[in-house]
PDB file of N, CA and C in Angstrom:
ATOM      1  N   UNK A   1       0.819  -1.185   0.000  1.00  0.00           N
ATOM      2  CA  UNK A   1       0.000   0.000   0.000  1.00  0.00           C
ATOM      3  C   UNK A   1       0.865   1.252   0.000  1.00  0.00           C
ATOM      4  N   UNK A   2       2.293   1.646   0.752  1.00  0.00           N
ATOM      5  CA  UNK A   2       2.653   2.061   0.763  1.00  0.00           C
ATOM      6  C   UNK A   2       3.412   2.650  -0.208  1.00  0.00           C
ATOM      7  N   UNK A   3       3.890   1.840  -0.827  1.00  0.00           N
ATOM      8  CA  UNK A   3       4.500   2.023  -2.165  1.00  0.00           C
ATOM      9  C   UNK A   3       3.674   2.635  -3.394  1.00  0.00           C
ATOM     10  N   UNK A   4       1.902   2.420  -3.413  1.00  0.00           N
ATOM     11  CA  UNK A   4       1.098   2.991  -4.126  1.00  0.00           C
ATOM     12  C   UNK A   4       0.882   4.055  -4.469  1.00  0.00           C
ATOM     13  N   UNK A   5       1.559   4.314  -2.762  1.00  0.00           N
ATOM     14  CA  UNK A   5       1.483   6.113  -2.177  1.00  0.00           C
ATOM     15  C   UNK A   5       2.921   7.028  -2.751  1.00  0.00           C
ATOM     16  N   UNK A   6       3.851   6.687  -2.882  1.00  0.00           N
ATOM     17  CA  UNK A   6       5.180   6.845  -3.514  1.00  0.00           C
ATOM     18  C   UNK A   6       5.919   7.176  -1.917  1.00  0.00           C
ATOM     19  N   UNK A   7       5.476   6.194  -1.034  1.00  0.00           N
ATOM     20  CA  UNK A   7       6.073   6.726   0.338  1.00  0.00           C
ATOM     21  C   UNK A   7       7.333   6.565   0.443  1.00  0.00           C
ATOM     22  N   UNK A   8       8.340   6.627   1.423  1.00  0.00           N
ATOM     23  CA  UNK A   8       9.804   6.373   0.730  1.00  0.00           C
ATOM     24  C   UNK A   8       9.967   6.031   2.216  1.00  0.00           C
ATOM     25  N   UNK A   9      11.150   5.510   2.638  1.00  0.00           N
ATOM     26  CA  UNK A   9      11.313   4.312   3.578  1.00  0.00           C
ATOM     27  C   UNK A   9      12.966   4.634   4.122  1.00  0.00           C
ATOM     28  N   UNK A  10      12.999   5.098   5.606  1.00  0.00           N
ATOM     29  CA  UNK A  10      14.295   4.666   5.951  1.00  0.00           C
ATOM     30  C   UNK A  10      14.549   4.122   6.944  1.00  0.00           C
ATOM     31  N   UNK A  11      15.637   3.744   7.405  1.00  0.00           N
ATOM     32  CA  UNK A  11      16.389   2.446   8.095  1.00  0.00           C
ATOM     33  C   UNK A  11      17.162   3.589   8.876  1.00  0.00           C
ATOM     34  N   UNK A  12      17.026   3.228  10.114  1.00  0.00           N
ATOM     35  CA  UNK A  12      18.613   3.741  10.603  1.00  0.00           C
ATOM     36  C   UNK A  12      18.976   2.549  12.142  1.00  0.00           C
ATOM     37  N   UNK A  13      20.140   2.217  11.562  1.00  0.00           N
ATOM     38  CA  UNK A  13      21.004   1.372  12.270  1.00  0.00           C
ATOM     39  C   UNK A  13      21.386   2.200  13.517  1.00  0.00           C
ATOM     40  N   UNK A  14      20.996   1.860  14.578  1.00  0.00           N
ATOM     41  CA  UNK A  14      21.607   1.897  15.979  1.00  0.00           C
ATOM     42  C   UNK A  14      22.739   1.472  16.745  1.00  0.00           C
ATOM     43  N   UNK A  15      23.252   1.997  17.636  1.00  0.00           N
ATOM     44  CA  UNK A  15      24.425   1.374  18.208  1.00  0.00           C
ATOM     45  C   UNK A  15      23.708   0.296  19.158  1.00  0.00           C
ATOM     46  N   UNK A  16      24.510  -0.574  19.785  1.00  0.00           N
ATOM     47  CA  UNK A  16      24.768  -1.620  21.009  1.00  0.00           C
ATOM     48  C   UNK A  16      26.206  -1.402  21.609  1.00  0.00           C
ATOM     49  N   UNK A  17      25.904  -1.924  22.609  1.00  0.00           N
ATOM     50  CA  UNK A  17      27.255  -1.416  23.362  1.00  0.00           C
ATOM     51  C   UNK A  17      28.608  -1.878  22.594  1.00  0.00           C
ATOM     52  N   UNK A  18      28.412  -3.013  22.110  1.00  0.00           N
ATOM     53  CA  UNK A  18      29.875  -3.637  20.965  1.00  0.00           C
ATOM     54  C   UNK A  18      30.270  -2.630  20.557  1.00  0.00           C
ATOM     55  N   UNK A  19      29.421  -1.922  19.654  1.00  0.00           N
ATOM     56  CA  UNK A  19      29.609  -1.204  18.658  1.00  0.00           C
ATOM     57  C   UNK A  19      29.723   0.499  18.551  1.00  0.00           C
ATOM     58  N   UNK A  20      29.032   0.662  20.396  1.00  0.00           N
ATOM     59  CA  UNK A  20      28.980   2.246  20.206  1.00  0.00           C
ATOM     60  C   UNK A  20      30.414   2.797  20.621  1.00  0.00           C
ATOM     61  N   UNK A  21      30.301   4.226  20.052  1.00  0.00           N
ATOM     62  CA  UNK A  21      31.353   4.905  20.578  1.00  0.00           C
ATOM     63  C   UNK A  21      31.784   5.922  21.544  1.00  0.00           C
ATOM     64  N   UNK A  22      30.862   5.335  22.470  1.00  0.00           N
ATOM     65  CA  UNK A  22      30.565   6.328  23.615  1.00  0.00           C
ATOM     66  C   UNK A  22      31.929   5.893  24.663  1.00  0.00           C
ATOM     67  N   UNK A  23      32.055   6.828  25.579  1.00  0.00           N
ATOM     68  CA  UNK A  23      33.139   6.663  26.586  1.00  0.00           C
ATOM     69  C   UNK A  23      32.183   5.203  27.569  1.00  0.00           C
ATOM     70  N   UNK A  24      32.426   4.262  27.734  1.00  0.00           N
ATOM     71  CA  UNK A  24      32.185   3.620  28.503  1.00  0.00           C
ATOM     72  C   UNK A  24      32.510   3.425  30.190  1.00  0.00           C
ATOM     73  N   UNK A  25      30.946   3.377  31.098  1.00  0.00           N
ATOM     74  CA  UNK A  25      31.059   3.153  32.100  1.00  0.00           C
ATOM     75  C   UNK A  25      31.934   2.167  33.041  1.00  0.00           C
ATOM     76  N   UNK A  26      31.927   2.090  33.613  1.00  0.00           N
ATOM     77  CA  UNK A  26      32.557   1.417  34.901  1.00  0.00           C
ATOM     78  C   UNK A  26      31.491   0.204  34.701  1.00  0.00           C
ATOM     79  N   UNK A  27      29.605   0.251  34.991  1.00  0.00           N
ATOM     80  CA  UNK A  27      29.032  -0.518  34.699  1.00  0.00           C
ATOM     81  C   UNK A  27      29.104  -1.160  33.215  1.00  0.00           C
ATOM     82  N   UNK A  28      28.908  -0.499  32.219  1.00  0.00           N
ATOM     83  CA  UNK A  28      29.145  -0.734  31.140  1.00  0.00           C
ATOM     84  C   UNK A  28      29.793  -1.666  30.229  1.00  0.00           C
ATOM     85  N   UNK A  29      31.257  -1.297  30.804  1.00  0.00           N
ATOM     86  CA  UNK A  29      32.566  -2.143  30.569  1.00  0.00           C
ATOM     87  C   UNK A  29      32.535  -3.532  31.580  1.00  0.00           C
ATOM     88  N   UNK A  30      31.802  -3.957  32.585  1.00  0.00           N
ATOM     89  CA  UNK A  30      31.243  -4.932  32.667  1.00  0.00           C
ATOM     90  C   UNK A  30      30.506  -5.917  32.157  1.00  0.00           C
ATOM     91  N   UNK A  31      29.303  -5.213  31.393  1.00  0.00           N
ATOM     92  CA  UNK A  31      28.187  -5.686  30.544  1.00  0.00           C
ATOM     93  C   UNK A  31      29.030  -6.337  28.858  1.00  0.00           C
ATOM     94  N   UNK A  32      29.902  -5.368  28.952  1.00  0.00           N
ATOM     95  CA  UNK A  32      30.908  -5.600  27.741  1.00  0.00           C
ATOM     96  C   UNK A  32      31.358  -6.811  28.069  1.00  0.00           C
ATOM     97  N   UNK A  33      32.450  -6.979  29.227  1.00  0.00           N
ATOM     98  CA  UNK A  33      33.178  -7.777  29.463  1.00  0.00           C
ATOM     99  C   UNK A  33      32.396  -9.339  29.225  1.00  0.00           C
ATOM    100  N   UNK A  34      30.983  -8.990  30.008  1.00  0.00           N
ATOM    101  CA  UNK A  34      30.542 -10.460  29.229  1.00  0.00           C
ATOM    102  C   UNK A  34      29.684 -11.011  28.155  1.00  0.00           C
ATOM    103  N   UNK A  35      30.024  -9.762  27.481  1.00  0.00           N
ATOM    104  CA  UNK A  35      29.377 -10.087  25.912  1.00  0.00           C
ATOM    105  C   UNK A  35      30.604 -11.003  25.479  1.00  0.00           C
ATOM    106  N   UNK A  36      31.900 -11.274  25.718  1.00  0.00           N
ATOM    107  CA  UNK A  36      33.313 -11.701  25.016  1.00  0.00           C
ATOM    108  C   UNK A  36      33.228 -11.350  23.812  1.00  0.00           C
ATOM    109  N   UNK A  37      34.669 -11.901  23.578  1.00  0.00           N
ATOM    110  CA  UNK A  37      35.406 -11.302  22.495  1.00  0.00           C
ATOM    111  C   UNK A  37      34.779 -12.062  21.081  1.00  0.00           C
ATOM    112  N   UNK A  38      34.125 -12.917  21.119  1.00  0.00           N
ATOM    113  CA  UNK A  38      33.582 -13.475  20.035  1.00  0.00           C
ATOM    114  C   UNK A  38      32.656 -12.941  19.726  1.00  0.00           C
ATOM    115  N   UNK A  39      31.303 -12.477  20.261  1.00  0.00           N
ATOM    116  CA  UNK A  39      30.277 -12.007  20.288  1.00  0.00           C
ATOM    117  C   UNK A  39      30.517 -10.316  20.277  1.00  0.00           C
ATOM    118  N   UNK A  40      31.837  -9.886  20.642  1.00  0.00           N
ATOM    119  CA  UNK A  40      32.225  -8.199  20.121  1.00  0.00           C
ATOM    120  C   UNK A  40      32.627  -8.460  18.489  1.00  0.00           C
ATOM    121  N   UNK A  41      32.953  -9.241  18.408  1.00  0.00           N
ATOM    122  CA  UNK A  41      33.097  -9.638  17.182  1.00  0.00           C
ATOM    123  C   UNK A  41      32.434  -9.581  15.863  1.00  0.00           C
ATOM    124  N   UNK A  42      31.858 -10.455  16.344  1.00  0.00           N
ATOM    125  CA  UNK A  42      30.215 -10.385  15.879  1.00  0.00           C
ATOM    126  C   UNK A  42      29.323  -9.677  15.190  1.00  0.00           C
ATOM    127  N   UNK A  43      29.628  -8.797  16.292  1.00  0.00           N
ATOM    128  CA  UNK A  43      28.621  -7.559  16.148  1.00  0.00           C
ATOM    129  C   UNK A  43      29.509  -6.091  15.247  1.00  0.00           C
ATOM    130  N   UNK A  44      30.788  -6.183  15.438  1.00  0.00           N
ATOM    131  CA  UNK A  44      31.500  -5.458  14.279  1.00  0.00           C
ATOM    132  C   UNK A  44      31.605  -5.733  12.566  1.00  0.00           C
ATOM    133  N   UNK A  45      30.907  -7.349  12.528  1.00  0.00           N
ATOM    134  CA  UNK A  45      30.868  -7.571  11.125  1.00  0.00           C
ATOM    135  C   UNK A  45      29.706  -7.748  10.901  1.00  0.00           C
ATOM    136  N   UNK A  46      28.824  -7.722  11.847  1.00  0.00           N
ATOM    137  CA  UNK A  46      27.390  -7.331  11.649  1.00  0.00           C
ATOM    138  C   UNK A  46      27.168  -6.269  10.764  1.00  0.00           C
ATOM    139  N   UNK A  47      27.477  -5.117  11.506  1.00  0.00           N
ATOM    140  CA  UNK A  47      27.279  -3.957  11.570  1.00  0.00           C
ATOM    141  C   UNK A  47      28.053  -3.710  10.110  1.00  0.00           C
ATOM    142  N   UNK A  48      29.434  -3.747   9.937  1.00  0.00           N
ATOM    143  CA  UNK A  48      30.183  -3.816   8.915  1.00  0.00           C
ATOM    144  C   UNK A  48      29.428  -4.512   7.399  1.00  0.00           C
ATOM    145  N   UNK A  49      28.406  -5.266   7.679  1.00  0.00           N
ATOM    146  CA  UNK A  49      27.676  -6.012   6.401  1.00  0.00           C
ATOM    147  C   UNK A  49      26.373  -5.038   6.247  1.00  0.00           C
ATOM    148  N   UNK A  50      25.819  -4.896   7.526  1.00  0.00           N
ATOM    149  CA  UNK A  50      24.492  -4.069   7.210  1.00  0.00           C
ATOM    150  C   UNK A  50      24.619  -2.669   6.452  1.00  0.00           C
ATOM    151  N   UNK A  51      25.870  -1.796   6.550  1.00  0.00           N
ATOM    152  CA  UNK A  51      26.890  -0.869   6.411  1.00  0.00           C
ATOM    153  C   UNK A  51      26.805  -1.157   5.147  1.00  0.00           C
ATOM    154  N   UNK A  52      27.252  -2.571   4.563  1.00  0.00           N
ATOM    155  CA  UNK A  52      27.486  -2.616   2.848  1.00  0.00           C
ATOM    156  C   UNK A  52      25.989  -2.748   2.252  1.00  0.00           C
ATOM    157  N   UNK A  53      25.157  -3.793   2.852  1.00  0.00           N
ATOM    158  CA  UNK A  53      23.842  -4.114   2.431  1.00  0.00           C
ATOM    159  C   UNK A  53      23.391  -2.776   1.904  1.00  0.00           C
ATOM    160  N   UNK A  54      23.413  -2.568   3.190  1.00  0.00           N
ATOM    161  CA  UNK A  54      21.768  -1.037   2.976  1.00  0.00           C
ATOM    162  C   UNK A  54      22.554  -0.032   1.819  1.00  0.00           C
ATOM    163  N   UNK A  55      24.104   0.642   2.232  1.00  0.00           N
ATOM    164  CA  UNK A  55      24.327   1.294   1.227  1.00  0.00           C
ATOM    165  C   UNK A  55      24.705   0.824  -0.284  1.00  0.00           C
ATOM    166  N   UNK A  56      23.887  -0.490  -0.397  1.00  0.00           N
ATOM    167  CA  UNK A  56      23.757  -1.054  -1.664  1.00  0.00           C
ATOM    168  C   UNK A  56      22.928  -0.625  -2.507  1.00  0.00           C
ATOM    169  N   UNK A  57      21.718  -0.750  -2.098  1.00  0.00           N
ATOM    170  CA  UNK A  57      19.908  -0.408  -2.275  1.00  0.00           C
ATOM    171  C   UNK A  57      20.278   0.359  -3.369  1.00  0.00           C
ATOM    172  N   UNK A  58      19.372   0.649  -4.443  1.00  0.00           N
ATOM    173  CA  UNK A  58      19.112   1.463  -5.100  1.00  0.00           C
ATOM    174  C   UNK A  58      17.549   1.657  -5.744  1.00  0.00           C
ATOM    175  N   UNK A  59      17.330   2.475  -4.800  1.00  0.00           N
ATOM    176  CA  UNK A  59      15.922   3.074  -4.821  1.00  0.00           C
ATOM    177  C   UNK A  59      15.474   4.276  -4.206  1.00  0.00           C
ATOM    178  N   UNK A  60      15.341   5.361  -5.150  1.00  0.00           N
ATOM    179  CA  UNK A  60      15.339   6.498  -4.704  1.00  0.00           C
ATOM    180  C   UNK A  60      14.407   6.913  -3.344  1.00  0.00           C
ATOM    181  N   UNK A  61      13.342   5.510  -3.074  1.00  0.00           N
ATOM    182  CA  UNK A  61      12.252   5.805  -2.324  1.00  0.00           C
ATOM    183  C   UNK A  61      13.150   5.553  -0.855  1.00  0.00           C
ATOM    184  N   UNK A  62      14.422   4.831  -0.789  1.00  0.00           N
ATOM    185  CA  UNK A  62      15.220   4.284   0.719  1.00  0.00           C
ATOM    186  C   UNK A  62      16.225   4.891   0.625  1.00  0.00           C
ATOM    187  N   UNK A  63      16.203   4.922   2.023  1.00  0.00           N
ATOM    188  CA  UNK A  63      17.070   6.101   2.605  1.00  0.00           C
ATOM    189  C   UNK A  63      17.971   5.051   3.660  1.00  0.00           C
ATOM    190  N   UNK A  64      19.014   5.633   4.425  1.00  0.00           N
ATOM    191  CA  UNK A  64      19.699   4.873   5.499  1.00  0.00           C
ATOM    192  C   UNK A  64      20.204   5.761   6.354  1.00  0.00           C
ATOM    193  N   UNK A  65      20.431   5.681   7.565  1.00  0.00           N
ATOM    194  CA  UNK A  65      20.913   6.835   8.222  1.00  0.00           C
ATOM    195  C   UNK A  65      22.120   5.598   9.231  1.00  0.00           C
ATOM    196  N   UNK A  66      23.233   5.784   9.682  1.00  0.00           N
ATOM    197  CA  UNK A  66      24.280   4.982  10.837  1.00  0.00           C
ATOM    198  C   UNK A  66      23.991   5.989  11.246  1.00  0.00           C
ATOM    199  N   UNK A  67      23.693   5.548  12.761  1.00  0.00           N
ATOM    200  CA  UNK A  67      23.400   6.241  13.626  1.00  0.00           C
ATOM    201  C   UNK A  67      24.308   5.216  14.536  1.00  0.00           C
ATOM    202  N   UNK A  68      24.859   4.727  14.453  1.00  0.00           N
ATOM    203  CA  UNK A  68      26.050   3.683  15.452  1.00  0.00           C
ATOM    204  C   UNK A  68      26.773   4.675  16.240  1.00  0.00           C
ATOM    205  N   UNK A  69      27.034   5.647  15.650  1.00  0.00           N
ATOM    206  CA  UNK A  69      27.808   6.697  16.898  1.00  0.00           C
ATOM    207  C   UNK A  69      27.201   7.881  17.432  1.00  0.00           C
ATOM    208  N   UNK A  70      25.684   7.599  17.030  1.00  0.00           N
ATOM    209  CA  UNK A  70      25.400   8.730  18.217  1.00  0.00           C
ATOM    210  C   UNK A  70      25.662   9.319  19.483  1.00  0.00           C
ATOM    211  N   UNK A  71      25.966   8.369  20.371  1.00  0.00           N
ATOM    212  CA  UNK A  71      26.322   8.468  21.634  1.00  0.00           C
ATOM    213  C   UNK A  71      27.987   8.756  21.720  1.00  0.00           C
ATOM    214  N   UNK A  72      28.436   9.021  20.442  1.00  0.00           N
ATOM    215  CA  UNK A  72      30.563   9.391  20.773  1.00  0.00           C
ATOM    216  C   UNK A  72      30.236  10.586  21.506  1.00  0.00           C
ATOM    217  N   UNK A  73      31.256  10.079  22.370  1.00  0.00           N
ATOM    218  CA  UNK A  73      32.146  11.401  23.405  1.00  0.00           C
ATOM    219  C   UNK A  73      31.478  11.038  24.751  1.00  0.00           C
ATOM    220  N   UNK A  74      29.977  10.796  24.353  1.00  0.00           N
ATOM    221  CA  UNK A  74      29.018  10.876  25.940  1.00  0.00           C
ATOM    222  C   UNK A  74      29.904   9.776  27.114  1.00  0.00           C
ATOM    223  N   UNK A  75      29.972  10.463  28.483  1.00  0.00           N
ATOM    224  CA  UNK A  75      30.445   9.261  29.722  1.00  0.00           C
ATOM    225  C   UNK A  75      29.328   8.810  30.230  1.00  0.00           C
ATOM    226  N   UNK A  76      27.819   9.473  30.221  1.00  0.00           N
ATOM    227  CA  UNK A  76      27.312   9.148  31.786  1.00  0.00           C
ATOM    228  C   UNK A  76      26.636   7.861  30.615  1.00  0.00           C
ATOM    229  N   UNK A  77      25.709   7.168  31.940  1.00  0.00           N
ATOM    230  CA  UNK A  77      25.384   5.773  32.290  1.00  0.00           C
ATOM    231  C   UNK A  77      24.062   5.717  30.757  1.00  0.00           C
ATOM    232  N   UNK A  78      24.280   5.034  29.518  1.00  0.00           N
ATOM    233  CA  UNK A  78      22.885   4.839  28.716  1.00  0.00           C
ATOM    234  C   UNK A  78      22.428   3.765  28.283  1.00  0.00           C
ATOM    235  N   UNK A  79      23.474   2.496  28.419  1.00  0.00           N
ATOM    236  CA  UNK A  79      22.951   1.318  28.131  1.00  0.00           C
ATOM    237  C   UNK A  79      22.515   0.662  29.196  1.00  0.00           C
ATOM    238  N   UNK A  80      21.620  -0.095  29.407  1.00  0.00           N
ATOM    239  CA  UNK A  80      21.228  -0.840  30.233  1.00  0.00           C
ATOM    240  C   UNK A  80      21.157  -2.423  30.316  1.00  0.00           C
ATOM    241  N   UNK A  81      21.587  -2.462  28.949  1.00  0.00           N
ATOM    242  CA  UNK A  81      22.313  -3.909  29.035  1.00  0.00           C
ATOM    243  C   UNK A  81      23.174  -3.765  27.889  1.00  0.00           C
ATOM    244  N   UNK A  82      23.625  -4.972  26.894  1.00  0.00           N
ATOM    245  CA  UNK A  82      24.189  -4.829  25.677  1.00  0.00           C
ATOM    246  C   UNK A  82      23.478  -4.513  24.546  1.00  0.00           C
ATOM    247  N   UNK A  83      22.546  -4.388  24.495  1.00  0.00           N
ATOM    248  CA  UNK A  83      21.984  -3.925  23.588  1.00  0.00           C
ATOM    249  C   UNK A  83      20.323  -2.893  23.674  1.00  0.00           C
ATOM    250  N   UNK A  84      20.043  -2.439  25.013  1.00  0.00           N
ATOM    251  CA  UNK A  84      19.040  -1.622  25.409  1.00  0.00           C
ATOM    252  C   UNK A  84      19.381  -0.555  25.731  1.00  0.00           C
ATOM    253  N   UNK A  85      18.991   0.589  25.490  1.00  0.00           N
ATOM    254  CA  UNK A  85      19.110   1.742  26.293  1.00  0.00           C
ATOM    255  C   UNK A  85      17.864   2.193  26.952  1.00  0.00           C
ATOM    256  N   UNK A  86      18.094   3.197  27.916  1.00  0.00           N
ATOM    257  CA  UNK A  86      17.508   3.720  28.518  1.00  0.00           C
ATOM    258  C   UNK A  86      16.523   5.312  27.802  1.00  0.00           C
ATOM    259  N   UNK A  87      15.899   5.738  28.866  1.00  0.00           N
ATOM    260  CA  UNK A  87      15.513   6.879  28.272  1.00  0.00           C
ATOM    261  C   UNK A  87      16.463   8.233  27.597  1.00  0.00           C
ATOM    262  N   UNK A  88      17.452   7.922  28.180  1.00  0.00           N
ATOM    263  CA  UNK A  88      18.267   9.358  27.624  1.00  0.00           C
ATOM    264  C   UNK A  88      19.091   8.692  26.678  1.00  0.00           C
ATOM    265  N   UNK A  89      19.014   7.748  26.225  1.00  0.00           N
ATOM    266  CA  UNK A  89      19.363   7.129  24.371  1.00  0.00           C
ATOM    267  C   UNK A  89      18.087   7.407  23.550  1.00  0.00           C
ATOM    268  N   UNK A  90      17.243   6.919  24.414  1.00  0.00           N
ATOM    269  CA  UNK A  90      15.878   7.098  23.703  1.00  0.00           C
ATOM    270  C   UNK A  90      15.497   8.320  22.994  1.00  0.00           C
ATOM    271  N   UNK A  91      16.061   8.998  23.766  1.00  0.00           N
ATOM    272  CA  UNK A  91      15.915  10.779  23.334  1.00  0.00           C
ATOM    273  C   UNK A  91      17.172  11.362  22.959  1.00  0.00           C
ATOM    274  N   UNK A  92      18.100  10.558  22.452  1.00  0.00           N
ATOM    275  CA  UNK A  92      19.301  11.213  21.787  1.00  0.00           C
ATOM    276  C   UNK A  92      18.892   9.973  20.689  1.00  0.00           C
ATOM    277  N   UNK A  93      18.445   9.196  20.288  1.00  0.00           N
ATOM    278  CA  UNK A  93      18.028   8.440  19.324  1.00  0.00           C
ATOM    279  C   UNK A  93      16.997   9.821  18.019  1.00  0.00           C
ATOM    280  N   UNK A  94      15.906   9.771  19.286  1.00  0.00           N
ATOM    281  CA  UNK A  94      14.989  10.415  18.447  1.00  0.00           C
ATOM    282  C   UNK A  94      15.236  11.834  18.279  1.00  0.00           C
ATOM    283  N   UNK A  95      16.773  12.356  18.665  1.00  0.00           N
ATOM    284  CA  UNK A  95      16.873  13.977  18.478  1.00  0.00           C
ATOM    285  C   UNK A  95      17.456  14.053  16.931  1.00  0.00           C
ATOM    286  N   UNK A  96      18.039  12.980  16.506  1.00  0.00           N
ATOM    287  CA  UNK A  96      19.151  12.426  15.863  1.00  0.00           C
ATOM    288  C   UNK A  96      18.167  12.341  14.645  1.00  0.00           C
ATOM    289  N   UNK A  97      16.635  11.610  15.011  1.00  0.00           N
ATOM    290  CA  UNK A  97      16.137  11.255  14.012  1.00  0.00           C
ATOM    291  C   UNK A  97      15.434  12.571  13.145  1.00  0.00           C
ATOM    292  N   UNK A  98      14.965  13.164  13.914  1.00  0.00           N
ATOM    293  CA  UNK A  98      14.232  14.308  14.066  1.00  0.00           C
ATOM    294  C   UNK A  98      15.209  15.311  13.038  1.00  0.00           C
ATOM    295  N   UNK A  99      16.294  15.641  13.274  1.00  0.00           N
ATOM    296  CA  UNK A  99      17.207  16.517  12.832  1.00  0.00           C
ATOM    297  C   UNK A  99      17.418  15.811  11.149  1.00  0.00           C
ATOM    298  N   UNK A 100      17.859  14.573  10.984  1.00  0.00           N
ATOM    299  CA  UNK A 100      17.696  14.140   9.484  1.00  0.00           C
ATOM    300  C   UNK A 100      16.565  13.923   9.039  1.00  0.00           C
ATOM    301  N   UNK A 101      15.530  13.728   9.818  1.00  0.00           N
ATOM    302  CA  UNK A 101      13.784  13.980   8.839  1.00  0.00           C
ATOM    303  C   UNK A 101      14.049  15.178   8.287  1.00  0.00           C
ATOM    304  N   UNK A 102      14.362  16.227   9.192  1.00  0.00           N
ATOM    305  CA  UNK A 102      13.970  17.755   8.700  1.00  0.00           C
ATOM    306  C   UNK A 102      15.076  17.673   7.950  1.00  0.00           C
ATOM    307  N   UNK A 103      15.867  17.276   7.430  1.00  0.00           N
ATOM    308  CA  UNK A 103      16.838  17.402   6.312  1.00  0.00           C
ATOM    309  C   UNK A 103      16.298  16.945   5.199  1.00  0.00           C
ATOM    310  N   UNK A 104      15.175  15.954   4.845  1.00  0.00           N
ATOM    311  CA  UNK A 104      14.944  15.087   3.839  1.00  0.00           C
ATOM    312  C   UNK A 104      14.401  16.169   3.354  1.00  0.00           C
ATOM    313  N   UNK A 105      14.132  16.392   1.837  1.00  0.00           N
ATOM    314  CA  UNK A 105      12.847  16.596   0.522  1.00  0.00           C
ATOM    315  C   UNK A 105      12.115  15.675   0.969  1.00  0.00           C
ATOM    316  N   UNK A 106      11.020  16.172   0.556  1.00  0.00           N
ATOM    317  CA  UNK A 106       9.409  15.948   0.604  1.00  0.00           C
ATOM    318  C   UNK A 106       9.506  15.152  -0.876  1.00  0.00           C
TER     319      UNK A 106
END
């Protein structure tokens, strides 16, 4: 249905703690510690494939946004496990999103 409409469609990839580039906690670097090194792994060639996938697409209607480093530079406390955040990701997620909507053409 959507497509009928000429709606256009984007993706944006999030960080997890593997992958973000935020200064990591004291708690944090715990939660890390037992993700191991296989499963940090993991998630860098995850990320590294979804990275090639999406900026494969060719269709003017999809869009992609990495948003994997939203959180660089930040120290205080936002993941709440390895891959959840809390409310103040939640709202640096959606400030993030907000700011490249209003960038798109209509």
């Amino acid at each position: 249905m959507l497509g009928r409409v000429g709606a256009r469609y984007v993706v944006a990839l999030q960080p997890n703690l593997a992958v973000s580039t935020k200064r990591i906690t004291a708690r944090e670097q715990t939660l890390l510690g037992q993700l191991g090194d296989e499963r940090r792994q993991h998630y860098d060639a995850a990320f590294a494939a979804f990275r090639t996938r999406l900026g494969s697409v060719d269709d003017a209607r999809f869009s992609w946004w990495d948003l994997s480093d939203v959180f660089a530079g930040r120290s205080e406390e936002i993941f709440l496990d390895n891959y959840h955040f809390g409310d103040r990701g939640n709202a640096l997620i959606g400030r993030a999103l907000c700011e490249r909507f209003e960038g798109m053409t209509p």
